[in-house]
Protein backbone atom coordinates (compact mmCIF):
# COMPACT_ATOMS: atom_id res chain seq x y z
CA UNK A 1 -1.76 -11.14 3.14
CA UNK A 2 1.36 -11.36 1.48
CA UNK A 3 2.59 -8.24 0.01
CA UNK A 4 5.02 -8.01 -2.76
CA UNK A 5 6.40 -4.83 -4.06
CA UNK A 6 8.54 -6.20 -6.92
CA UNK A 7 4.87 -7.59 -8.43
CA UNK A 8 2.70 -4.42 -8.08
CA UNK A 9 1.97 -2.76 -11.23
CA UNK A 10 1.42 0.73 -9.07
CA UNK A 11 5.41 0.81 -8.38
CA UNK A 12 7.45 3.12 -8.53
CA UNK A 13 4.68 5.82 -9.20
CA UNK A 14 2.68 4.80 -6.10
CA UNK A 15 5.23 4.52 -3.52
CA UNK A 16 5.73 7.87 -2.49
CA UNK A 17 2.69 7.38 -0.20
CA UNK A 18 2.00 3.85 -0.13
CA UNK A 19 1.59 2.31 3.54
CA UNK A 20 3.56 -0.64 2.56
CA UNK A 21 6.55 1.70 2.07
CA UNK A 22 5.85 2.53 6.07
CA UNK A 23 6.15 -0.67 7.00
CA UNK A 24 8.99 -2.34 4.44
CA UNK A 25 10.93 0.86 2.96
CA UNK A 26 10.81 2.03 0.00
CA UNK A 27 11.28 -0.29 -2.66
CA UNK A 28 15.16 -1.03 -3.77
CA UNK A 29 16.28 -0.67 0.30
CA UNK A 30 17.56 -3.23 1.94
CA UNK A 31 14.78 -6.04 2.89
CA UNK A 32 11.96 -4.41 1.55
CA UNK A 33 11.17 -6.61 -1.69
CA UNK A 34 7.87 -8.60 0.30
CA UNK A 35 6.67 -9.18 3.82
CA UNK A 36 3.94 -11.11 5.28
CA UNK A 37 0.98 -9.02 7.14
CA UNK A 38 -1.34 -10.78 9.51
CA UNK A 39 -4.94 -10.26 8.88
CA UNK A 40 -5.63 -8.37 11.82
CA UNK A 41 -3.09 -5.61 10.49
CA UNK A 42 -4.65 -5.71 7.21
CA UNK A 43 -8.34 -5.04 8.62
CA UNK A 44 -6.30 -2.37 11.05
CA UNK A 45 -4.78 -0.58 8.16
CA UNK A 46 -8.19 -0.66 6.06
CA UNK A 47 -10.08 1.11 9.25
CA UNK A 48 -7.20 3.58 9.39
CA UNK A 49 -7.70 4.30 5.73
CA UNK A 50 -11.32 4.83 5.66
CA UNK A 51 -11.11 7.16 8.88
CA UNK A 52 -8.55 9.21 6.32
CA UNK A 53 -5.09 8.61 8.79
CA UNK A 54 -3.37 6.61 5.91
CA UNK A 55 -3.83 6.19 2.16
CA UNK A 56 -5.39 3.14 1.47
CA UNK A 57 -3.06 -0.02 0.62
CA UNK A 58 -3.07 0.20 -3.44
CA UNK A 59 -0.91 -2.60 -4.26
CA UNK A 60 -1.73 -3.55 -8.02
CA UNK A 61 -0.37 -7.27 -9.33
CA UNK A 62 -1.18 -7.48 -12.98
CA UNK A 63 -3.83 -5.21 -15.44
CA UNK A 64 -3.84 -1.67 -16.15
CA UNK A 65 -3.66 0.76 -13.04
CA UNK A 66 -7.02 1.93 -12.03
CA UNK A 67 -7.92 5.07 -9.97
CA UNK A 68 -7.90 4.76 -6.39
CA UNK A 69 -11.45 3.04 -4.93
CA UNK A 70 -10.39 4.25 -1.73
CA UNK A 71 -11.91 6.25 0.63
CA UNK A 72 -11.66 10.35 -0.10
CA UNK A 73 -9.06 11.81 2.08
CA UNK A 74 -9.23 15.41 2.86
CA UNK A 75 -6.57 17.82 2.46
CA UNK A 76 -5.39 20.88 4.56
């Protein structure tokens, strides 16, 4: 998957607590404009998101933002 952060439609709003950010920076530091993530890391990050660990990867790249399909995380 590549991932792109100068081409998602979510940014900056989204960022905050994007997983991305985790694992580039947030966007405008140094090297953190794209980065490459193997598919295995991809299907990692979407089991970590369903179990509620991580927000779900939300990057948007062209339309209108939508709400969040991912799973419902608890709070507190």
């Amino acid at each position: 998957m590549n991932i792109d952060c100068e081409q998602c439609t979510a940014a900056p709003l989204a960022c905050g607590d994007c997983v991305v950010s985790v694992l580039l920076g947030l966007p405008g530091s140094v090297g953190s404009s794209s980065a490459v993530i193997a598919d295995e890391h991809v299907a990692a990050m979407a089991v970590l998101a369903q179990s509620g660990l991580i927000p779900p990867l939300r990057l948007i790249t062209g339309g209108a933002l939508t709400p969040n399909s991912g799973a419902k995380r608890r709070a507190g």
